[in-house]
N, C-alpha and C. Protein backbone atom coordinates (compact mmCIF):
# COMPACT_ATOMS: atom_id res chain seq x y z
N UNK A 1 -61.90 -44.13 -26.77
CA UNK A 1 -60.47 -44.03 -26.83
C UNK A 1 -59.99 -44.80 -28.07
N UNK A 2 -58.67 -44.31 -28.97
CA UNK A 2 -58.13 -44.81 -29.78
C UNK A 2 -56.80 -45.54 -29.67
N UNK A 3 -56.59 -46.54 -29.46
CA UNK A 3 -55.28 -47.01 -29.59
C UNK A 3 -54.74 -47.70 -31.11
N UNK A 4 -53.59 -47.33 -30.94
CA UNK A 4 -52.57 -47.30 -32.50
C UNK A 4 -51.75 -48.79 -32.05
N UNK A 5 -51.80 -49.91 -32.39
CA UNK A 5 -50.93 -50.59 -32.09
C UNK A 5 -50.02 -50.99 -33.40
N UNK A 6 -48.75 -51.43 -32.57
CA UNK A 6 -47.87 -51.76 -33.12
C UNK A 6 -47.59 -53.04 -34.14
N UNK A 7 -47.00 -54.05 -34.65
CA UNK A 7 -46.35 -55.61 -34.60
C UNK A 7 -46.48 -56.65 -33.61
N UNK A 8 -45.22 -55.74 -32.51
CA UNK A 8 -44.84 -56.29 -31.85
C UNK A 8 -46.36 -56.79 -30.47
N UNK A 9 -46.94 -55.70 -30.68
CA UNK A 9 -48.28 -56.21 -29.29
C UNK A 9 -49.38 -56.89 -30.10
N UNK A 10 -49.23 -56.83 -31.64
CA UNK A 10 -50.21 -57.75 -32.07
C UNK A 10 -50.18 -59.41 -32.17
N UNK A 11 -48.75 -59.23 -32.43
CA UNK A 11 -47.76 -60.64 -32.21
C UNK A 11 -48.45 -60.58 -31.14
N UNK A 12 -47.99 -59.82 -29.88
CA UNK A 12 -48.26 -60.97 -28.32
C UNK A 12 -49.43 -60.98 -28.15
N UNK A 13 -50.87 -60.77 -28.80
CA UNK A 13 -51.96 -61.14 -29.07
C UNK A 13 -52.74 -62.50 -29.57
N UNK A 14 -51.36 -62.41 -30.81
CA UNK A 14 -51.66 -63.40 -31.35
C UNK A 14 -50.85 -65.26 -30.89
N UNK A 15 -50.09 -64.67 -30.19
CA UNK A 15 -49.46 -65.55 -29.27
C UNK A 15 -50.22 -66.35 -27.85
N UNK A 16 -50.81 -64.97 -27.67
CA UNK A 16 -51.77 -64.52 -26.47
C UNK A 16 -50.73 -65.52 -25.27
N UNK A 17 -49.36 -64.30 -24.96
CA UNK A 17 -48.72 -64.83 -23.92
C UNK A 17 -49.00 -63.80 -22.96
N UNK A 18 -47.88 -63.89 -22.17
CA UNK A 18 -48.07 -62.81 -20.50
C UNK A 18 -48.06 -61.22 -21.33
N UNK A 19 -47.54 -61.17 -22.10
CA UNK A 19 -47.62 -59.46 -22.76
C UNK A 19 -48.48 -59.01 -22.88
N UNK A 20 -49.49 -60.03 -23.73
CA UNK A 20 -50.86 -60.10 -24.18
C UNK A 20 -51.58 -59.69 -23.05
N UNK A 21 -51.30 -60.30 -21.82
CA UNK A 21 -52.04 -60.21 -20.22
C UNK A 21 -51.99 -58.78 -19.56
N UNK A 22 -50.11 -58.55 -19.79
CA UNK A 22 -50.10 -57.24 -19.28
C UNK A 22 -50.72 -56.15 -19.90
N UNK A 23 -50.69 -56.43 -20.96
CA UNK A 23 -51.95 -54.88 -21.67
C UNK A 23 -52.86 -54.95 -21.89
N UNK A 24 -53.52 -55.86 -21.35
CA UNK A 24 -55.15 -56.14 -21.56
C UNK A 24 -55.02 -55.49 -20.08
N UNK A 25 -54.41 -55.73 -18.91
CA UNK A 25 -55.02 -55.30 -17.64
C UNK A 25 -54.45 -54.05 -17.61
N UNK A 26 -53.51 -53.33 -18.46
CA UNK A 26 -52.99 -52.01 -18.40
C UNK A 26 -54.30 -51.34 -19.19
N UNK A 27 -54.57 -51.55 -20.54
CA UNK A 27 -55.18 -50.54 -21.02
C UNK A 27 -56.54 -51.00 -21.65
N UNK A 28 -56.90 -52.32 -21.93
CA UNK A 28 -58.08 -53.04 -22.31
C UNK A 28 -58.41 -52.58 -23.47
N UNK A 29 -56.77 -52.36 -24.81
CA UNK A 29 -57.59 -51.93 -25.72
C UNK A 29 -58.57 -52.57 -26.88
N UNK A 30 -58.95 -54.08 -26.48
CA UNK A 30 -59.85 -54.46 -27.31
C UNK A 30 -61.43 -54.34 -26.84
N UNK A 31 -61.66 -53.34 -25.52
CA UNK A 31 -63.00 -52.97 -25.08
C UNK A 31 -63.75 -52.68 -26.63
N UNK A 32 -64.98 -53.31 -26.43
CA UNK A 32 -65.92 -52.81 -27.68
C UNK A 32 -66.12 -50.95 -27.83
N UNK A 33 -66.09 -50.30 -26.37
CA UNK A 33 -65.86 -49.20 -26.45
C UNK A 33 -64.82 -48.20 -27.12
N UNK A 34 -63.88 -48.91 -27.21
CA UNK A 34 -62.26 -48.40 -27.88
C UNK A 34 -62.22 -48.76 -29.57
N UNK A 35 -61.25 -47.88 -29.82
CA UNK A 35 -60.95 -48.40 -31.72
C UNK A 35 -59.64 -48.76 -31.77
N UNK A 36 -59.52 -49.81 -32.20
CA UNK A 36 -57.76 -49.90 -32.45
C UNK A 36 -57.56 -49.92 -33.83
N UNK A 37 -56.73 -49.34 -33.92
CA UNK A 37 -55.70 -48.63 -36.06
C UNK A 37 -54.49 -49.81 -35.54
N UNK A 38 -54.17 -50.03 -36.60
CA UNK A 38 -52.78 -50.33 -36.90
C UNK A 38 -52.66 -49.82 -38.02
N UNK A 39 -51.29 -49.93 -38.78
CA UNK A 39 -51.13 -49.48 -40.33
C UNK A 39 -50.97 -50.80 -41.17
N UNK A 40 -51.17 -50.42 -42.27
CA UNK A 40 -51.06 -51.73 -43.03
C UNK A 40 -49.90 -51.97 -43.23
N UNK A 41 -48.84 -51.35 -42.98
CA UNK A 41 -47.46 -51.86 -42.67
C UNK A 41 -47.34 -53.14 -41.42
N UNK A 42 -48.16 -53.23 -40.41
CA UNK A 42 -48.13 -53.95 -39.40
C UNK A 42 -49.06 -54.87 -39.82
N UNK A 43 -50.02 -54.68 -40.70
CA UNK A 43 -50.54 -55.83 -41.56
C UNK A 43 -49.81 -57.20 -42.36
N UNK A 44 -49.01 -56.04 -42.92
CA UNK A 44 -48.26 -56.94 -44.37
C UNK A 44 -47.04 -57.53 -43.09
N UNK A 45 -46.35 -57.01 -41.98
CA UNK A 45 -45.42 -57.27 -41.30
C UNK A 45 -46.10 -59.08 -40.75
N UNK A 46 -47.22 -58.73 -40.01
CA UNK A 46 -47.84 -59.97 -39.31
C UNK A 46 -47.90 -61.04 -40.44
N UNK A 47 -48.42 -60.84 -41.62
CA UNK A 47 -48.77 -61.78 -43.20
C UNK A 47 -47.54 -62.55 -43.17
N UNK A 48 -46.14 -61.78 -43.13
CA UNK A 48 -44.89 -62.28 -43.36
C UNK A 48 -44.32 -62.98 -42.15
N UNK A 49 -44.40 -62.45 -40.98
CA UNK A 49 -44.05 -63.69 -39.65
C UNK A 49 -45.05 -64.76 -39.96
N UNK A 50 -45.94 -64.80 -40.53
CA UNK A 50 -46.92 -65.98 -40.92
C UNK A 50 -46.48 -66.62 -41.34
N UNK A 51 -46.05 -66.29 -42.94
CA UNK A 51 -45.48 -67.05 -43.70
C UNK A 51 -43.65 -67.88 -43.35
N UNK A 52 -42.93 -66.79 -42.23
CA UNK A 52 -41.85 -67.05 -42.07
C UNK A 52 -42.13 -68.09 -41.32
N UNK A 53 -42.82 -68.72 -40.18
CA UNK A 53 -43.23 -69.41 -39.36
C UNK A 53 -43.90 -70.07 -39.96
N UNK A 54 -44.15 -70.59 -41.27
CA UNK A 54 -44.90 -71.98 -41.72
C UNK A 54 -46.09 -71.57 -41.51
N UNK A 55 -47.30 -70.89 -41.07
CA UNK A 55 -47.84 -71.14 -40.57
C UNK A 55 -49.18 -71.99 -41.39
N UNK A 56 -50.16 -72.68 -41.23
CA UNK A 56 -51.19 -73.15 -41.85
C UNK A 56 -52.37 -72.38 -42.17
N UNK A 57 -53.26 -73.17 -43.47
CA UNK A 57 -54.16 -72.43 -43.52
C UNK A 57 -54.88 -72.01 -42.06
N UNK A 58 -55.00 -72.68 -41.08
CA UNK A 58 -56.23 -72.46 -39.97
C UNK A 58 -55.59 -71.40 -39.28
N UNK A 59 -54.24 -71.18 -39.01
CA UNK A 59 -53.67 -70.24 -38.22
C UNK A 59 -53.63 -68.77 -39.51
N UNK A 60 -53.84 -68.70 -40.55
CA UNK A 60 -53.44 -67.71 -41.14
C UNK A 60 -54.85 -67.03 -41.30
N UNK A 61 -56.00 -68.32 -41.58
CA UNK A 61 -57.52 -67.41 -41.12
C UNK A 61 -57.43 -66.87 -39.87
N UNK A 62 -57.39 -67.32 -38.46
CA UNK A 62 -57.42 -66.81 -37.45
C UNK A 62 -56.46 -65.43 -37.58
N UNK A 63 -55.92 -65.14 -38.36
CA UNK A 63 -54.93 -63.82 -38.56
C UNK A 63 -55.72 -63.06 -39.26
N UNK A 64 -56.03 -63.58 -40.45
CA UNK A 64 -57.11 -62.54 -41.16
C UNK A 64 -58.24 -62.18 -40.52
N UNK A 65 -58.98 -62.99 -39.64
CA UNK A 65 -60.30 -62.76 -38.97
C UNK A 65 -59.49 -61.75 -38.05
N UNK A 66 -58.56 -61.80 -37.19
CA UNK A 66 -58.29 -60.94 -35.90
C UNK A 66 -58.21 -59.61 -36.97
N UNK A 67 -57.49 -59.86 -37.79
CA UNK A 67 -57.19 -58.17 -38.53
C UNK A 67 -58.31 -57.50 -39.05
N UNK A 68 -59.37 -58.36 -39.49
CA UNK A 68 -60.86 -58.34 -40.05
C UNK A 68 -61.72 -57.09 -38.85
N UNK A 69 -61.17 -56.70 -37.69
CA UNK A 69 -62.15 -56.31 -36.67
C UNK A 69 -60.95 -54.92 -36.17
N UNK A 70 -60.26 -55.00 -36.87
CA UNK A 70 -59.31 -53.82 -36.79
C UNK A 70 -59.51 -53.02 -37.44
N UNK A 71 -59.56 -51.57 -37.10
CA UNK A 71 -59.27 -50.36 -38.39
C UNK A 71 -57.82 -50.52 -38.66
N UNK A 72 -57.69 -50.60 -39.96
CA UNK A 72 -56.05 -50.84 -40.92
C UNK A 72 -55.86 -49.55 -41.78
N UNK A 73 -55.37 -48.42 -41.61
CA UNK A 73 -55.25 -47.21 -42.40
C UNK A 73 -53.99 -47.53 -43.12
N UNK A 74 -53.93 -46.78 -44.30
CA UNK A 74 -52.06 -46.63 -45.02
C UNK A 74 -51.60 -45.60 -44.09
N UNK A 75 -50.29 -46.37 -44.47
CA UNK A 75 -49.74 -45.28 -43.50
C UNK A 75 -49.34 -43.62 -43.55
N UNK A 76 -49.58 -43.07 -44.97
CA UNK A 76 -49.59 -41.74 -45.65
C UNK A 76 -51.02 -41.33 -44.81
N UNK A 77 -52.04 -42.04 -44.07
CA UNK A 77 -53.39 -41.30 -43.65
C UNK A 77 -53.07 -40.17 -42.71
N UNK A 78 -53.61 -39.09 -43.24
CA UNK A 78 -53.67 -38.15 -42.34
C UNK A 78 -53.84 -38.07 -40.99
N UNK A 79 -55.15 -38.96 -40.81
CA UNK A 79 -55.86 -39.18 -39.91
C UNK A 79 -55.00 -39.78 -38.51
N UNK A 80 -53.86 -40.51 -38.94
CA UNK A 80 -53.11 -40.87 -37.86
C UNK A 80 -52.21 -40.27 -36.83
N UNK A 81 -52.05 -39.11 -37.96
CA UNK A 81 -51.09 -37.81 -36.63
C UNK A 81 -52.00 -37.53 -35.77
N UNK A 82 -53.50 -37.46 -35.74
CA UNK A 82 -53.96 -37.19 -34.56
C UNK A 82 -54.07 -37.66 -33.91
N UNK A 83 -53.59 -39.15 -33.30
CA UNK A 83 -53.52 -39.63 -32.59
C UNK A 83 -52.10 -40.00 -31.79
C-alpha cells in the first residue's frame, strides 16, 4: 500500500502527539510493508516550521533522517495522480 502524506500528519509525527497515535492505529502507514510519498513541497514546508520554531542542529537532523526514509517526489510527478 501507498500512502501520500501531508504537513500537517508529518508535523504530528514529528511531534509524535495523540494524532501521531491515531493514525498509526488507523492505518500503520510507516509498516516496512507500505511506501509513504510526500511532495517536496511538504519537505521545504517542514524545513521552514523548523526554522520558524528555532529549532537546533539535533532536532533539524532528526528531520532530515525522518525525511531520509521517505519517497519525496516534485510535485509536477506524474506518478502521483495514481495514487
Amino acid at each position: 500500500m501507498v500512502f501520500i502524506l501531508d504537513t500537517n500528519i508529518i508535523w504530528h509525527y514529528l511531534k509524535k502527539d495523540e494524532v501521531m497515535k491515531v493514525v498509526e492505529k488507523m492505518f500503520d502507514p510507516f509498516n516496512p510493508e507500505f511506501t509513504v510519498i510526500i511532495s517536496i513541497v511538504t519537505a521545504a514546508e517542514l524545513y521552514a516550521l523548523a526554522a520558524k520554531n528555532n529549532w537546533g542542529s539535533k532536532r533539524k537532523n532528526a528531520l532530515t533522517n525522518f525525511l531520509d526514509a521517505l519517497v519525496i517526489i516534485d510535485i509536477s510527478d506524474w506518478r502521483l495522480v495514481q495514487y
